[in-house]
N, C-alpha and C. Protein backbone atom coordinates (compact mmCIF):
# COMPACT_ATOMS: atom_id res chain seq x y z
N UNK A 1 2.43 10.57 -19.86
CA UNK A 1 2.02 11.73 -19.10
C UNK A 1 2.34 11.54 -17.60
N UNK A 2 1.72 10.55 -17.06
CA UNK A 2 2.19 10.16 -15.50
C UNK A 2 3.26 9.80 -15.22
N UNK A 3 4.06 9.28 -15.92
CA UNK A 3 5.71 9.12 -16.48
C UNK A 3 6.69 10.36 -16.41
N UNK A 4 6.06 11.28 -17.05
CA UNK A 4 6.85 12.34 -17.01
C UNK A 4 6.58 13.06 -15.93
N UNK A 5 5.16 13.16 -15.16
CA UNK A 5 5.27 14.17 -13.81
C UNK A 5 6.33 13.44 -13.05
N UNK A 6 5.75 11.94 -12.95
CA UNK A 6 6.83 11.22 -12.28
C UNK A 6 8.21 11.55 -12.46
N UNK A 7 8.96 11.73 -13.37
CA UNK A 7 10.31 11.79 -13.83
C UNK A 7 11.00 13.54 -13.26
N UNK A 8 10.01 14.07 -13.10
CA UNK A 8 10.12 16.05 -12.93
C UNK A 8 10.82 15.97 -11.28
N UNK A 9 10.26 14.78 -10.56
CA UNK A 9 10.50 14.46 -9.15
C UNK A 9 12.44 14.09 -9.55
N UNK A 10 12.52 14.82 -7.76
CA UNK A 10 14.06 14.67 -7.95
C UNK A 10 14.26 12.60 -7.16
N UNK A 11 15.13 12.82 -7.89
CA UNK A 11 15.91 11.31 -7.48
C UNK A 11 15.06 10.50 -8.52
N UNK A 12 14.06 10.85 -9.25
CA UNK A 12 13.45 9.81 -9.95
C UNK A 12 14.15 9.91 -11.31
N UNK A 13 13.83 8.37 -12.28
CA UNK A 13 14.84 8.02 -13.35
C UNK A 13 14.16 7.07 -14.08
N UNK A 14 14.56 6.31 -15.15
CA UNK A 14 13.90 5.37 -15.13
C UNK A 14 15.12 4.38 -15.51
N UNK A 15 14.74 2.95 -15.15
CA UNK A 15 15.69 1.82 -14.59
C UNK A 15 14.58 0.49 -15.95
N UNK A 16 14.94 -0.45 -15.22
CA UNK A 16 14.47 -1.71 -16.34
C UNK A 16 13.51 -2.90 -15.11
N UNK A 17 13.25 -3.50 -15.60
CA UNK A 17 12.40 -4.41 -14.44
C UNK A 17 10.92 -5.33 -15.19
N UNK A 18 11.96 -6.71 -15.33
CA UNK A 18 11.16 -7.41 -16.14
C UNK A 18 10.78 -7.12 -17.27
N UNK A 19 12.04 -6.90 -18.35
CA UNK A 19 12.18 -6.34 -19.54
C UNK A 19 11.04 -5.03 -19.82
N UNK A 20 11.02 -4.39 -18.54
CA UNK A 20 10.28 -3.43 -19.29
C UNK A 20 10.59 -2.15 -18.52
N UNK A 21 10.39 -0.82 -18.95
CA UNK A 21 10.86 0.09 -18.34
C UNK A 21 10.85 0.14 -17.17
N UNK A 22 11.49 0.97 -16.30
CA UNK A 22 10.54 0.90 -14.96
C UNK A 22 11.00 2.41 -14.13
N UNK A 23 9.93 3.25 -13.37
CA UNK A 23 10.32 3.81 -12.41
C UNK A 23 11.11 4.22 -11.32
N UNK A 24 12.02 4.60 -11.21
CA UNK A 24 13.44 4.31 -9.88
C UNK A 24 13.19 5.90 -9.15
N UNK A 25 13.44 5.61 -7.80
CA UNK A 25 13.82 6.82 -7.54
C UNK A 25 14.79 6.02 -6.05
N UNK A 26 16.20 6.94 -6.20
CA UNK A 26 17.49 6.53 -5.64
C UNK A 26 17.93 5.09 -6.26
N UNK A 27 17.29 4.59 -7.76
CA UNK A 27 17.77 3.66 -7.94
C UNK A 27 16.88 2.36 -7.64
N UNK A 28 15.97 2.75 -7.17
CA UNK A 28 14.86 1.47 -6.34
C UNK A 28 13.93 1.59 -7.35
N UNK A 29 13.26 0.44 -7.93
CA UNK A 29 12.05 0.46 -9.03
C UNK A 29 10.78 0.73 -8.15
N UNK A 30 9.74 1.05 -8.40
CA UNK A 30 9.00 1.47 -7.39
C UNK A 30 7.55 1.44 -8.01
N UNK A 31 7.64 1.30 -9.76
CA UNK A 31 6.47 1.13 -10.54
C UNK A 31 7.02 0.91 -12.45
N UNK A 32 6.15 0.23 -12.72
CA UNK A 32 6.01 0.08 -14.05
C UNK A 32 4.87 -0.89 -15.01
N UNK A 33 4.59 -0.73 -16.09
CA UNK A 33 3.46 -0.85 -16.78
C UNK A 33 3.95 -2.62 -17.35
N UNK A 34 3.11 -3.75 -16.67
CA UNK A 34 3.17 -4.92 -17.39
C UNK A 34 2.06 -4.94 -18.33
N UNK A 35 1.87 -5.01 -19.63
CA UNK A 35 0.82 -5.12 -21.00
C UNK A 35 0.39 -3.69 -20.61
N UNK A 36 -1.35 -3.89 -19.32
CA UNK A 36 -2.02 -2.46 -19.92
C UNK A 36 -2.25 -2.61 -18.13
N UNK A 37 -1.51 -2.99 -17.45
CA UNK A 37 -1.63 -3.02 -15.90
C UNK A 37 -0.44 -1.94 -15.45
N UNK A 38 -1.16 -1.02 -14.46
CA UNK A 38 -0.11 -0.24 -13.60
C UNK A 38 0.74 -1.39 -12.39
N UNK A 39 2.01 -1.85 -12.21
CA UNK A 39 2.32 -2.64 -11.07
C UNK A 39 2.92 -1.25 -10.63
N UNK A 40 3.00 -1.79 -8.86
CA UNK A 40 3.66 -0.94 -7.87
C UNK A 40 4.08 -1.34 -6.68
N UNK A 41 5.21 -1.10 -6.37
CA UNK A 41 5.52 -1.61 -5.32
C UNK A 41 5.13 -0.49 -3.82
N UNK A 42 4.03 -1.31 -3.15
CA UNK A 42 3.17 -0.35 -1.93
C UNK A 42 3.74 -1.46 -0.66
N UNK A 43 3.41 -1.09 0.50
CA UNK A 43 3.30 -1.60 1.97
C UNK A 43 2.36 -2.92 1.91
N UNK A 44 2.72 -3.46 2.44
CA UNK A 44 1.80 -5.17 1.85
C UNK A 44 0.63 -4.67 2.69
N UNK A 45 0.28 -4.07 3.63
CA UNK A 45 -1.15 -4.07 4.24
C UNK A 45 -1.95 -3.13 3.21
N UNK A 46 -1.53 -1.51 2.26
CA UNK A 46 -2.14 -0.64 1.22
C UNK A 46 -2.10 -2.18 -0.31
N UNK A 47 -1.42 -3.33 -0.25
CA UNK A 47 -1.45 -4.08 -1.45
C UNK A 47 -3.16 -4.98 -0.66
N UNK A 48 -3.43 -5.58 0.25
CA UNK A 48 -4.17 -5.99 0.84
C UNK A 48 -5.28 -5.40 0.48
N UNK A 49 -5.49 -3.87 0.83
CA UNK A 49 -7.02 -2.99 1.02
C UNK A 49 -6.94 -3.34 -0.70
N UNK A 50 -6.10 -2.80 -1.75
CA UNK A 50 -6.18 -2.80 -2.70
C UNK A 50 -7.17 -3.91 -3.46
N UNK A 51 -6.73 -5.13 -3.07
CA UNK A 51 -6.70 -6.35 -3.71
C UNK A 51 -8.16 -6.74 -2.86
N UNK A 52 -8.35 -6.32 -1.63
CA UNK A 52 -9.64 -6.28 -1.11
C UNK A 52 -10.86 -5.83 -1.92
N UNK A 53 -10.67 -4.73 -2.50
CA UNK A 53 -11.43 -3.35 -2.93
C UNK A 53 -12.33 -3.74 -4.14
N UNK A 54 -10.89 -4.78 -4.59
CA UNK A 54 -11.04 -5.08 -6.18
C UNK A 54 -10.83 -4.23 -7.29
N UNK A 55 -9.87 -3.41 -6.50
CA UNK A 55 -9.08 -2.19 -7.41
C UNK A 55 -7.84 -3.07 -8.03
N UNK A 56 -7.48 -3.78 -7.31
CA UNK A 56 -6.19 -4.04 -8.09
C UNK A 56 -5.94 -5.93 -7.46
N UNK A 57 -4.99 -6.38 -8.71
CA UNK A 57 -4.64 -8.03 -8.19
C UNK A 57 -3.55 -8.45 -8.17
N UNK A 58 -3.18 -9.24 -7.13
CA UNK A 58 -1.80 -9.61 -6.97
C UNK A 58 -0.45 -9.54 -7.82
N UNK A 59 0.32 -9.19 -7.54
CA UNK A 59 1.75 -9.02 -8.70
C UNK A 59 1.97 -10.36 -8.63
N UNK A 60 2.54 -11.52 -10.02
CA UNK A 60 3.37 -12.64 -9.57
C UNK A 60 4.33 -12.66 -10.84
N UNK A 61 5.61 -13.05 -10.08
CA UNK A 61 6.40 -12.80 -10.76
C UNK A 61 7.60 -14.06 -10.65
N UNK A 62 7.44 -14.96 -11.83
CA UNK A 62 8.19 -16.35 -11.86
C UNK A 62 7.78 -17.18 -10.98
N UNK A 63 6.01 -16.94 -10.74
CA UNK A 63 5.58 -17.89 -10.32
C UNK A 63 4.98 -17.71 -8.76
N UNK A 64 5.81 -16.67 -8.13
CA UNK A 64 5.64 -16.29 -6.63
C UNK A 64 4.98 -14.97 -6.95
N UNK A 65 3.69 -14.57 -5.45
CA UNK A 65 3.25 -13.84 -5.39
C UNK A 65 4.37 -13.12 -4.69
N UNK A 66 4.00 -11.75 -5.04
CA UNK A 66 5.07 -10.49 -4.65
C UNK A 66 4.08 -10.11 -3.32
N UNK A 67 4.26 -9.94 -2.47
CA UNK A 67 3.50 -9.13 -0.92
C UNK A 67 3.30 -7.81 -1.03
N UNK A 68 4.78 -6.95 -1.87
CA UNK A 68 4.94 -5.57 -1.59
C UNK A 68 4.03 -5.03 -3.02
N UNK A 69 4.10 -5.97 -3.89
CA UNK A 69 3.64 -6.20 -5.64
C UNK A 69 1.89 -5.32 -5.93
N UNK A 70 1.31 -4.77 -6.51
CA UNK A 70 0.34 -4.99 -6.90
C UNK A 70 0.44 -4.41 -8.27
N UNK A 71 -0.75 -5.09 -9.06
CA UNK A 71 -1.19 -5.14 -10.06
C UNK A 71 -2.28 -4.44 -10.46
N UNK A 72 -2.05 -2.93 -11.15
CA UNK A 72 -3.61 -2.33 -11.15
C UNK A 72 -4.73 -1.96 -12.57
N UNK A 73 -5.59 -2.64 -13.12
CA UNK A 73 -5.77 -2.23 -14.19
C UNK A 73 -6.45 -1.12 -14.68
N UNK A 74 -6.98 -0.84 -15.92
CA UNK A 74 -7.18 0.40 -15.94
C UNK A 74 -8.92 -0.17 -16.54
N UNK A 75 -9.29 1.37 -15.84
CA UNK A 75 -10.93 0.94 -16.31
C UNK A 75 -11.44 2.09 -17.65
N UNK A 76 -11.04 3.32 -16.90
CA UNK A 76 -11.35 4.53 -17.56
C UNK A 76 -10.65 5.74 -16.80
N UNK A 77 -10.81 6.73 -18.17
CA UNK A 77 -9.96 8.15 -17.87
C UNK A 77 -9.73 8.61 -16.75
N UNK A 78 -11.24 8.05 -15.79
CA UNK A 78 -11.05 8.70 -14.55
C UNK A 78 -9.62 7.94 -13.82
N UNK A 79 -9.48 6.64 -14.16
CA UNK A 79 -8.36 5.82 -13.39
C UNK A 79 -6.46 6.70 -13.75
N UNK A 80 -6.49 7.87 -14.15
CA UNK A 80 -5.68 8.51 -14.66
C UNK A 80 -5.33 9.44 -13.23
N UNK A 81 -6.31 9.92 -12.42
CA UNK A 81 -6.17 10.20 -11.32
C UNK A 81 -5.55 9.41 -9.93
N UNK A 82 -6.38 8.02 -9.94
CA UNK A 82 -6.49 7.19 -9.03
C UNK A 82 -4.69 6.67 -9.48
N UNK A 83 -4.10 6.74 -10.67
CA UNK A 83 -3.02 5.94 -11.10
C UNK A 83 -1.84 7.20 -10.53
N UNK A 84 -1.90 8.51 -10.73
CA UNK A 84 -1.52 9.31 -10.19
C UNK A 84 -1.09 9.56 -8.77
N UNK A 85 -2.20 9.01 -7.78
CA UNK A 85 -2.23 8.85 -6.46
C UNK A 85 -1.47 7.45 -6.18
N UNK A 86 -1.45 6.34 -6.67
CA UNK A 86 -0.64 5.37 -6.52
C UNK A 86 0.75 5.17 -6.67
N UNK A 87 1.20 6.10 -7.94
CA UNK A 87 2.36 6.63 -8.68
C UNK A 87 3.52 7.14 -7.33
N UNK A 88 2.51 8.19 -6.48
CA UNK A 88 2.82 9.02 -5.65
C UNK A 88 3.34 7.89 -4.68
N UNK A 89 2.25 7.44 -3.94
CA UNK A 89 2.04 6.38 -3.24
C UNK A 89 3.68 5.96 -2.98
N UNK A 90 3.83 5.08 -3.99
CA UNK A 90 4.67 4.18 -4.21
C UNK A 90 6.02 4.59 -4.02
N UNK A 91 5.96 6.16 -4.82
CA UNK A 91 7.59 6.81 -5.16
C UNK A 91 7.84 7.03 -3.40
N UNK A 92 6.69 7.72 -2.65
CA UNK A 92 7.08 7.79 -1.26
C UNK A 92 7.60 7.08 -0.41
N UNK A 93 6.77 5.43 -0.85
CA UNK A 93 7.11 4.50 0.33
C UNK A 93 8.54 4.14 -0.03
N UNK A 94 8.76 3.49 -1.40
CA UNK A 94 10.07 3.36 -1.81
C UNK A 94 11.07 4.04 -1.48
N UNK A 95 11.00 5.28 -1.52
CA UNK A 95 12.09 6.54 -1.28
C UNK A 95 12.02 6.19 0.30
N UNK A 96 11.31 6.30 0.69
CA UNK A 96 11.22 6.77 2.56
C UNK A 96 12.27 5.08 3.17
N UNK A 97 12.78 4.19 2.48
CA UNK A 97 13.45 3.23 2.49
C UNK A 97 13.01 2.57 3.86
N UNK A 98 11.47 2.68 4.12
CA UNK A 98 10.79 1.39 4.98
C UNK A 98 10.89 0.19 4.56
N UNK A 99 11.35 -0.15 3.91
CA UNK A 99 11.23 -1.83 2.83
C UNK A 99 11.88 -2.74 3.89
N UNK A 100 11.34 -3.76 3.82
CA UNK A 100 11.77 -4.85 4.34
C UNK A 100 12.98 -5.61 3.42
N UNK A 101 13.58 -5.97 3.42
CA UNK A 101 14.44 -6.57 2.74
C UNK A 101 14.57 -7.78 3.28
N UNK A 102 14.91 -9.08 2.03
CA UNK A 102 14.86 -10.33 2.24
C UNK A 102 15.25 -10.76 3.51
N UNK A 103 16.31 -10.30 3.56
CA UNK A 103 17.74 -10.99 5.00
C UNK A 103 16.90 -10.70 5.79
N UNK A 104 16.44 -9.29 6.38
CA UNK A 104 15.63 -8.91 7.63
C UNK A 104 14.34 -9.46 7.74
N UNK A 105 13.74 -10.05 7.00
CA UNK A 105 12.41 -10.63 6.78
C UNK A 105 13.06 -12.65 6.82
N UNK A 106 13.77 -12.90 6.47
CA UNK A 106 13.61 -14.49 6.66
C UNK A 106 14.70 -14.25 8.27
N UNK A 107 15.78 -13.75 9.12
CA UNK A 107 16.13 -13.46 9.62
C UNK A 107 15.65 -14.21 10.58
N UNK A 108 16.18 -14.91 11.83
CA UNK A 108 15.58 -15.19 13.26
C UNK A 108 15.91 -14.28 13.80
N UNK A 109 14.80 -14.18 14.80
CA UNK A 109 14.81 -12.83 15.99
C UNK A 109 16.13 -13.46 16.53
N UNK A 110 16.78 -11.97 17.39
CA UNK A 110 17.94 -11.92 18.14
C UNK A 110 17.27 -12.55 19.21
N UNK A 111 18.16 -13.18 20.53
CA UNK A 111 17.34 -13.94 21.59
C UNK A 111 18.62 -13.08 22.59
N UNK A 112 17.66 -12.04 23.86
CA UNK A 112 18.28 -11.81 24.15
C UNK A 112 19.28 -12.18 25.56
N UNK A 113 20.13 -11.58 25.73
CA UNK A 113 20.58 -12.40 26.96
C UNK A 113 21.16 -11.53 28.07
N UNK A 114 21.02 -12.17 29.26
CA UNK A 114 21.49 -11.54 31.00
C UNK A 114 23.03 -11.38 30.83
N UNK A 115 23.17 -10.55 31.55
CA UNK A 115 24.35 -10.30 32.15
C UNK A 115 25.43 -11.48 31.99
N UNK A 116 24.97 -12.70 32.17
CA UNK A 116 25.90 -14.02 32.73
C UNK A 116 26.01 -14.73 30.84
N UNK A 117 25.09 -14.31 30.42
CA UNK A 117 24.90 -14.83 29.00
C UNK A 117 24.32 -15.82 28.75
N UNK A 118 23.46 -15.73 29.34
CA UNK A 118 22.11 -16.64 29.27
C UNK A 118 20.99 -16.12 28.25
N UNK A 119 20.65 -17.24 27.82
CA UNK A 119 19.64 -16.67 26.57
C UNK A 119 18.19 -16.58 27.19
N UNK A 120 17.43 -15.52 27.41
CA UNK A 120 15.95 -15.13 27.49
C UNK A 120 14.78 -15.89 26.77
């Protein structure tokens, strides 16, 4: 059901991700169901409040915790809403292509330099 509103959205598809289906929109996975857990890929500070809340627990995947990762389980019908709003969540941040990506994240800052080419 949340699958298919999901899928009605343009650019969304579904892709593979850790042998199991997964959510894409432009091609980017952005959510999918490990056993009976919603994972999603959110902003590591919305994975934080999450994992704070005790709504949801860390994604790990071959051993490493994921930052962008969370893990959400399900309690009851009402969590059909709350999974809805995360669904959303996720397809936005993903799409809106804020992501950090590896290179730019292990990356050293540029150091900048004067006129003469001297480093700051």
């Amino acid at each position: 059901m949340l699958a298919a509103e999901q899928l009605r959205r343009p650019n969304v598809s579904f892709g593979r991700a850790l042998r199991n289906e997964a959510l894409t929109v432009h091609g980017k996975i952005f959510a999918f169901l490990k056993g009976d857990r919603l994972v999603l890929k959110l902003p590591a500070t919305h994975v934080k409040q999450l994992i704070g809340a005790g709504a949801a627990i860390p994604f790990t995947s071959g051993g490493r915790t994921m930052k962008q990762w969370v893990a959400v389980p399900p309690s009851s019908t009402a969590d059909v809403n709350a999974w809805r709003t995360l669904l959303n969540d996720a397809r936005v941040y993903v799409a809106s292509g804020e992501l950090i990506t590896k290179t730019q994240a292990t990356a050293p800052a540029k150091r900048r330099r004067d006129r003469k080419g001297t480093a700051k």
